[in-house]
Protein backbone atom coordinates (compact mmCIF):
# COMPACT_ATOMS: atom_id res chain seq x y z
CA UNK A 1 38.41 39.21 62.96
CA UNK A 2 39.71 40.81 66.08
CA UNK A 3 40.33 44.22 63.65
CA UNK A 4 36.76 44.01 62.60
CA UNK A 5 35.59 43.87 65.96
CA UNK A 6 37.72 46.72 67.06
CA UNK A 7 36.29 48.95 64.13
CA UNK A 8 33.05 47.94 64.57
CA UNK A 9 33.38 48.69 68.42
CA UNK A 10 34.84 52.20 67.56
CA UNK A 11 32.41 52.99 64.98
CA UNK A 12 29.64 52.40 67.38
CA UNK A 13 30.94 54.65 69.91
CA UNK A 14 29.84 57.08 67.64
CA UNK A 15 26.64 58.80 68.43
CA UNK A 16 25.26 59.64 65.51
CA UNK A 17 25.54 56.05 64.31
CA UNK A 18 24.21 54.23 67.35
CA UNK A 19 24.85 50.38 67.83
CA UNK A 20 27.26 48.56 65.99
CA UNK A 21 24.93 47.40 63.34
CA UNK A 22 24.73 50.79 62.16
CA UNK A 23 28.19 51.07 62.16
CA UNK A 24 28.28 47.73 60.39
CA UNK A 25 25.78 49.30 57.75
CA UNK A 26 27.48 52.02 57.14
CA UNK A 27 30.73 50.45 56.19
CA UNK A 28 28.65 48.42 53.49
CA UNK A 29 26.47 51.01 52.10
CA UNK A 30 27.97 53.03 49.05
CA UNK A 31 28.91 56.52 49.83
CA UNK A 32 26.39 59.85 48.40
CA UNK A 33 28.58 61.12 45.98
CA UNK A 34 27.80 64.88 44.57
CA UNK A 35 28.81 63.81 40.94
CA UNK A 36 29.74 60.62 39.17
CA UNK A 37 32.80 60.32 40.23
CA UNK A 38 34.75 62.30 42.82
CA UNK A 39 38.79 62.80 42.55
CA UNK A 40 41.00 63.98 45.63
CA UNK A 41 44.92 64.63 45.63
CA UNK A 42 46.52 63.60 48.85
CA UNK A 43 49.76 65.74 49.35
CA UNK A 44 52.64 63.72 51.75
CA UNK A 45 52.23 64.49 55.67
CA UNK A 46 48.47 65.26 55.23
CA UNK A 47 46.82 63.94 58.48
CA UNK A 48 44.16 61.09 58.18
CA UNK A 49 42.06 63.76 59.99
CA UNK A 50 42.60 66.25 56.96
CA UNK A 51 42.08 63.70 54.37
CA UNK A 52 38.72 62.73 55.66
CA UNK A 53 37.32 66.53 55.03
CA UNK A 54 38.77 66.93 52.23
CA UNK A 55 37.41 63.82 50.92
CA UNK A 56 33.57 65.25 51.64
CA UNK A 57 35.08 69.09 50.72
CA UNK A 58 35.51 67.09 46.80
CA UNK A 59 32.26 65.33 46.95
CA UNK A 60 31.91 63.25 49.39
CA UNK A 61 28.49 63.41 51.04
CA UNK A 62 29.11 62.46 54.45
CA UNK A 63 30.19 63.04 57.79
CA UNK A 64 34.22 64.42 57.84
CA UNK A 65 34.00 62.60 61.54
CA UNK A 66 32.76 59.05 60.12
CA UNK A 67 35.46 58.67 57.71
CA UNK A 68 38.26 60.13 60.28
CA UNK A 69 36.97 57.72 62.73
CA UNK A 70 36.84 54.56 60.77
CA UNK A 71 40.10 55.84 58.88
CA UNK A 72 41.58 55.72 63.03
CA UNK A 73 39.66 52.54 64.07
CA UNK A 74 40.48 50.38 61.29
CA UNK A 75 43.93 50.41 62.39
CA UNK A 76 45.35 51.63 58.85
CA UNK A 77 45.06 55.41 59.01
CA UNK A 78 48.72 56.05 59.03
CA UNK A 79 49.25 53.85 55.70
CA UNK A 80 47.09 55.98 53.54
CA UNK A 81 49.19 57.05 51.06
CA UNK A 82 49.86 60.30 49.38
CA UNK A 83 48.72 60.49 45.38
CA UNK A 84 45.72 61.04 43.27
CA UNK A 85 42.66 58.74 43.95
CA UNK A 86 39.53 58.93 42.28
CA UNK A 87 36.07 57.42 43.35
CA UNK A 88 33.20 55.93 41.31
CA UNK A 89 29.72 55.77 42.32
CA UNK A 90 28.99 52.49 44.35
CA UNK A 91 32.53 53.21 46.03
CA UNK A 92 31.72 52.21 49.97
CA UNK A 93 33.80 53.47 52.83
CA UNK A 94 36.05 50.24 53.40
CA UNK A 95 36.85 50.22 49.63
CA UNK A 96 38.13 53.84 49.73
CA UNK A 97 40.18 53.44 52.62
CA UNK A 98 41.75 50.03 51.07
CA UNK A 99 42.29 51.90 47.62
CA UNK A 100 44.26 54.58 49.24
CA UNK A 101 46.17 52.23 51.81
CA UNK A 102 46.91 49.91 48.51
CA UNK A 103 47.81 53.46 46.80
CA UNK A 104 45.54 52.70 43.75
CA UNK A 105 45.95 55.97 42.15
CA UNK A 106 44.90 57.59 38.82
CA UNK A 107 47.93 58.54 37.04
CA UNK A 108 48.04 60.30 34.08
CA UNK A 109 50.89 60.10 31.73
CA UNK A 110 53.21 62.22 29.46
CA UNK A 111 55.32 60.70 26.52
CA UNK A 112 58.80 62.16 24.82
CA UNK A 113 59.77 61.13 21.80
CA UNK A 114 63.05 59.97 20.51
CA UNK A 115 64.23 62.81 18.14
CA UNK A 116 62.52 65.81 19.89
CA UNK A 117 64.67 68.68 20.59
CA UNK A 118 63.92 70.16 23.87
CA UNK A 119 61.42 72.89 22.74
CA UNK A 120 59.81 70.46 21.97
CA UNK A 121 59.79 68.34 24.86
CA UNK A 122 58.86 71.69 26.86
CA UNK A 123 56.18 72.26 24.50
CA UNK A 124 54.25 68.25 25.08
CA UNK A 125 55.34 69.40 28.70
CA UNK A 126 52.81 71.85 28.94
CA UNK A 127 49.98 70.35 27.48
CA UNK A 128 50.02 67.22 29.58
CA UNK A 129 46.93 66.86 31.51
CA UNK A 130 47.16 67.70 35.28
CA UNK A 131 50.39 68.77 35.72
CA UNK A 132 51.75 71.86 37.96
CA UNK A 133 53.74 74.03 35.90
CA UNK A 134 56.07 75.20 37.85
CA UNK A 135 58.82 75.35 34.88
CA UNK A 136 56.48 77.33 32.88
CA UNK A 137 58.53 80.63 33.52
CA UNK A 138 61.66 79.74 33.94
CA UNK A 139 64.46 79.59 31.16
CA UNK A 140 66.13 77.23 29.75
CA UNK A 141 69.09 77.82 32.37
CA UNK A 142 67.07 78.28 34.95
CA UNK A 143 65.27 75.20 34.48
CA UNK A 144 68.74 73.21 34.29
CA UNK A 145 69.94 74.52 37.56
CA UNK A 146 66.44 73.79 39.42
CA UNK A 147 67.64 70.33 38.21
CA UNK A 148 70.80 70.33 40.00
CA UNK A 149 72.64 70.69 36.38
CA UNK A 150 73.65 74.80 35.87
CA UNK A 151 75.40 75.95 33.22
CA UNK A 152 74.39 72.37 31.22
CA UNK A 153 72.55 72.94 27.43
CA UNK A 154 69.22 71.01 28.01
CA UNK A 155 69.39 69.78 24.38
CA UNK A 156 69.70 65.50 24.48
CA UNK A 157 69.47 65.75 28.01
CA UNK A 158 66.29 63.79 28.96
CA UNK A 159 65.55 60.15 28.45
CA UNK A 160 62.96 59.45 25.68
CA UNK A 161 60.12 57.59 27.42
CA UNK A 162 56.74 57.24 28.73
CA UNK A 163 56.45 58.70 32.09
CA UNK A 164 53.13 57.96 34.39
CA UNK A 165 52.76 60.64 37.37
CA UNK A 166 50.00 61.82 39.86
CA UNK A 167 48.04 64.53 39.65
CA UNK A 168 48.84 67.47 40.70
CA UNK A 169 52.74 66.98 40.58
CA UNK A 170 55.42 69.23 39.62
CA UNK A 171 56.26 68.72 35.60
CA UNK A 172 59.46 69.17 37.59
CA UNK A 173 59.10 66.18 39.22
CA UNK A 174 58.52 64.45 35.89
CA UNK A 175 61.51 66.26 34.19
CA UNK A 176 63.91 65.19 37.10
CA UNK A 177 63.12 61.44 36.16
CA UNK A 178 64.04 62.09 32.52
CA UNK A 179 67.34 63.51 33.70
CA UNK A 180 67.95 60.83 35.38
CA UNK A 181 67.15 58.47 33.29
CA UNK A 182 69.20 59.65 30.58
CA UNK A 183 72.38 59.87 32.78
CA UNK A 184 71.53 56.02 33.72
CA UNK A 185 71.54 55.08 30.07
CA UNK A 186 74.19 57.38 29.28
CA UNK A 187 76.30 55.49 31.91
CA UNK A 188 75.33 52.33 30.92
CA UNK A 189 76.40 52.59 27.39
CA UNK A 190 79.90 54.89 28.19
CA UNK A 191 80.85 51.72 29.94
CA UNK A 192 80.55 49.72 27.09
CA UNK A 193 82.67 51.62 24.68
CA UNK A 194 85.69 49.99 22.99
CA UNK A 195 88.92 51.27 24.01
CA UNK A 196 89.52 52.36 20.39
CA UNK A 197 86.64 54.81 20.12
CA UNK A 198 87.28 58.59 19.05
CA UNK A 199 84.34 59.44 21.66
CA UNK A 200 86.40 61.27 24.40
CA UNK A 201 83.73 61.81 27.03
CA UNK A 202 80.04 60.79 27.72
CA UNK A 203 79.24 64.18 26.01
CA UNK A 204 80.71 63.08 23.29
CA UNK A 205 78.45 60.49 23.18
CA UNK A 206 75.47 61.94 23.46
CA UNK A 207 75.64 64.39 20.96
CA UNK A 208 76.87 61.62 18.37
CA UNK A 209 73.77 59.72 19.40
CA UNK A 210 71.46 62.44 19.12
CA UNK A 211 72.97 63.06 15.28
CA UNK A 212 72.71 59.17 15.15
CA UNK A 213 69.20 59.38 15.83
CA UNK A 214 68.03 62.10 13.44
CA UNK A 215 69.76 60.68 10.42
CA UNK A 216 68.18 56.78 11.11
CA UNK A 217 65.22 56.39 8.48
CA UNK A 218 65.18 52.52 9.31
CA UNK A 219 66.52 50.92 12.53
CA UNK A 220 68.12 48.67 10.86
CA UNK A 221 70.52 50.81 9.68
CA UNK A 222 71.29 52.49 12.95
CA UNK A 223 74.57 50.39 13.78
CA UNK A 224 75.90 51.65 10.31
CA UNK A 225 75.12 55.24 10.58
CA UNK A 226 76.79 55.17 13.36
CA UNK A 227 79.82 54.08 12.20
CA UNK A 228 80.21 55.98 9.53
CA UNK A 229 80.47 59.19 11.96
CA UNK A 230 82.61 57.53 13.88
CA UNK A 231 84.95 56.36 10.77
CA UNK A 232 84.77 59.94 9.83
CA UNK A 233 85.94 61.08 13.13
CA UNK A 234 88.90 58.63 13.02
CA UNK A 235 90.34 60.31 9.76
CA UNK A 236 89.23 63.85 10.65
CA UNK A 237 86.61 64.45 8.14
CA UNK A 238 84.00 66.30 8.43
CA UNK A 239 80.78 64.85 9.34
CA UNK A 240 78.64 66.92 6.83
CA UNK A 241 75.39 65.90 8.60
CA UNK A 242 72.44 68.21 7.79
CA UNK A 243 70.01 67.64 10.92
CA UNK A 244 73.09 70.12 12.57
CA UNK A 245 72.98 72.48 9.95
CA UNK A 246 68.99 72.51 10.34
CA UNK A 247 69.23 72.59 14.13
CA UNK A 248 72.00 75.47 13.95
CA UNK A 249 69.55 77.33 11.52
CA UNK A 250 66.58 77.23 14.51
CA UNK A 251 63.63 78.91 13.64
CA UNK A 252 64.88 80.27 10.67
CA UNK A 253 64.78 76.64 8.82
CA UNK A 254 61.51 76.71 6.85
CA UNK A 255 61.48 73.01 5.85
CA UNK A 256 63.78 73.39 2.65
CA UNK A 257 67.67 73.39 3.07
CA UNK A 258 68.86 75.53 0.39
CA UNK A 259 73.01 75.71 -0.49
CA UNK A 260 73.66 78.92 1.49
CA UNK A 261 72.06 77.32 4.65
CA UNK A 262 75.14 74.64 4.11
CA UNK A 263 77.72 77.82 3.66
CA UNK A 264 76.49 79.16 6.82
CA UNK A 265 79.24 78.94 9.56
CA UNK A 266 77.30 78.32 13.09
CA UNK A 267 78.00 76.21 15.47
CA UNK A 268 76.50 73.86 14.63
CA UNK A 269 77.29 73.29 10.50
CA UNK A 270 79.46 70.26 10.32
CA UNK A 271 79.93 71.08 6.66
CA UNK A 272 82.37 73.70 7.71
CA UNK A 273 83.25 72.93 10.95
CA UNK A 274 85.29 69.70 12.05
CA UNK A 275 84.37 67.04 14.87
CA UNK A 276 81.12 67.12 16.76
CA UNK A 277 78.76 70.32 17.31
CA UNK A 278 79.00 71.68 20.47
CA UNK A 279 75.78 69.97 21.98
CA UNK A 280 72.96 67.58 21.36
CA UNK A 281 70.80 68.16 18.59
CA UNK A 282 67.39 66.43 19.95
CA UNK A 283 67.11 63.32 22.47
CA UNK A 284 68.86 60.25 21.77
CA UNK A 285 66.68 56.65 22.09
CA UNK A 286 68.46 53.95 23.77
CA UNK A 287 68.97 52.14 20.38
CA UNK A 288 71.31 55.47 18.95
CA UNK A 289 72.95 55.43 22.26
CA UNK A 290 73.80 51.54 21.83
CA UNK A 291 74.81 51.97 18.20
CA UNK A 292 77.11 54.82 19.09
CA UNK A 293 79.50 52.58 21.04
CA UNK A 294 78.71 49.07 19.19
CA UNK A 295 78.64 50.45 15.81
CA UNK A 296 78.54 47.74 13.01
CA UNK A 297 82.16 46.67 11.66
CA UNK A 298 82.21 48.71 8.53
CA UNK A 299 84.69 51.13 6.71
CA UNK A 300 81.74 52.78 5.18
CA UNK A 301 82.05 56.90 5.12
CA UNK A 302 79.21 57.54 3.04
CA UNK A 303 75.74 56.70 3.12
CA UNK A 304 72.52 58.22 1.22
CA UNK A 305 68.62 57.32 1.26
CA UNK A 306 67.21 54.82 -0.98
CA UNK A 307 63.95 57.25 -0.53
CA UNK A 308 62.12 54.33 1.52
CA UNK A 309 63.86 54.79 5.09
CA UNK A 310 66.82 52.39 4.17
CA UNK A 311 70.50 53.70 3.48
CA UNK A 312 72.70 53.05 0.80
CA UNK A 313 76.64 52.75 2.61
CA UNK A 314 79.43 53.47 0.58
CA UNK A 315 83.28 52.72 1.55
CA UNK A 316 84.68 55.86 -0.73
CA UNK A 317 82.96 58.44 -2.40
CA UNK A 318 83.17 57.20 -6.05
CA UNK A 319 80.52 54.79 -4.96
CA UNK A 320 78.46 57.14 -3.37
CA UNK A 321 78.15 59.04 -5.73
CA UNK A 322 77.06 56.08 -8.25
CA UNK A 323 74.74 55.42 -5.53
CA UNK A 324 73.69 59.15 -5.19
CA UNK A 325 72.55 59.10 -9.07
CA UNK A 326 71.16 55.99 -8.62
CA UNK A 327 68.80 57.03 -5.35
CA UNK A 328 68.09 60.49 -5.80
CA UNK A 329 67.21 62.92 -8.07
CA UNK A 330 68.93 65.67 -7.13
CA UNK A 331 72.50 65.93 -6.98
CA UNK A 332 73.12 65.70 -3.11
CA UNK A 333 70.06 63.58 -1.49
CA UNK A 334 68.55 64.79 1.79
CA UNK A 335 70.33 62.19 3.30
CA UNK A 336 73.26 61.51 1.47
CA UNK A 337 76.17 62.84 4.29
């Protein structure tokens, strides 16, 4: 009560409002708005002063001085908080000082997808709604070192994940969260390895899980895929994967992977090349990550599609191939590592 009377007094210092029941009535009255609705982005350190006009610069149709001075004499002008706010019609001038004090922003949001490769992720990056580029021209590289990572591959690097922001922000600022987030759960699950895992480092790891996630159909299966990389590791055979064939092949790979694409030394062909590529192939989901050091407790070193999502596992290769003829038509199956 005491506040009220303070802001009331205040208020009615003001000559253009007169007595405190004009003060009072203009506290209750919905502010003039010059559209429907009227958004504002508050950057950190902007003065209550500042965000008043800019407040009646977006739309607000009223005096920058009124909403400074009630912002001052309410006692809460220096916990508005920075973000983007947007107003409806009907919105008075108590209700938009407690949205911003309560920070009651409109956030917008941007979603990666377990599986994307980074291009990818760069590519949803730039057509999220209301989001500075400021990555937009940089590389690759550069882009990695503005995150405080040079000299790192991007690819895998960023946690798959839903990510709410303000607008107006930096799609750097959303990128550094993904980063982040993806060395948390990186972390999380290199602890949890066994002490008998052919994984050497957390790098390791993420690159199995991002293979581990492209060659899941059914999630299910994702403990056993898993370990049948992992057996294949142990023994030192190849992993004959094709989503690292298709990734080493880039833009070139036109949807059909033909027998010389699996002759092709890159990289990235585990057909002729031994042990893991030499980075991610797309971003790993928790679930791959998890799988990669729990895998389930099978010999299995084959596995091939059923053609609905679900894997056939073999423990030597005359079954998988009975299960090969069985499943697919052709003599090696899209899936059939």
């Amino acid at each position: 009560m005491k506040r009220i009377l303070l802001v009331l007094a205040g208020l009615a210092a003001l000559a253009a409002l007169g007595a405190g029941g004009a003060a009072w009535w203009w506290l209750q009255r919905p502010l003039t708005l010059a559209g429907n609705s009227v958004e504002l982005s508050i950057e950190p350190g902007t003065s209550p002063r500042k965000v008043a006009q800019d407040w009646v610069q977006a739309g607000v149709e009223t005096s920058p001085d009124f909403l400074y001075h009630w912002f001052r004499w309410s006692g809460l002008a220096r916990q508005i908080r920075a973000g983007s706010y947007e107003i409806d019609r009907g919105t008075t001038p108590r209700q938009l000082l407690d949205k911003m004090v309560r920070g009651d922003e409109v956030l917008e949001s941007v979603r990666f997808i377990e599986g994307w490769t980074f291009r990818q992720l760069r590519a949803e990056l730039a057509r999220a709604q209301s989001l500075k580029p400021a990555t937009a021209t940089l590389s690759d590289a550069q882009l990695m070192a503005a995150l405080g990572a040079p000299g790192v591959a991007p690819e895998g690097r960023f946690f798959p994940d839903t990510y709410a922001y303000s607008r107006g922000v930096s799609d750097l600022t959303v990128l550094k969260r993904a980063h982040a987030a993806m060395q948390r759960r990186l972390e999380q699950a290199w602890a949890e390895r066994p002490s008998d895992s052919p994984l050497r480092s957390r790098d390791d790891l993420l690159i199995l899980a991002s293979i581990v996630e492209k060659e899941t159909g059914q999630a299910a299966d994702r403990p056993k895929v898993a370990a049948v990389f992992l057996n294949r590791l142990r023994v030192g055979m190849p992993l004959q994967t094709d989503p690292t064939v298709i990734y080493g092949l880039g833009e070139r790979f036109d949807g059909n992977l033909r027998k010389r694409d699996l002759q092709e030394d890159t990289p990235f062909n585990t057909y002729t090349r031994s042990g893991l590529p030499p980075t991610p192939i797309a971003m790993p989901g928790l679930e791959s990550l998890r799988a990669s050091v729990k895998p389930a407790p099978t010999k299995a070193l084959f596995f091939v599609s059923r053609g609905d999502g679900s894997s056939v596992f073999s423990d030597n290769l005359a079954d998988h191939n009975r299960a090969v003829n069985q499943y697919q038509r052709a003599p090696r199956g899209a899936s059939a590592p």
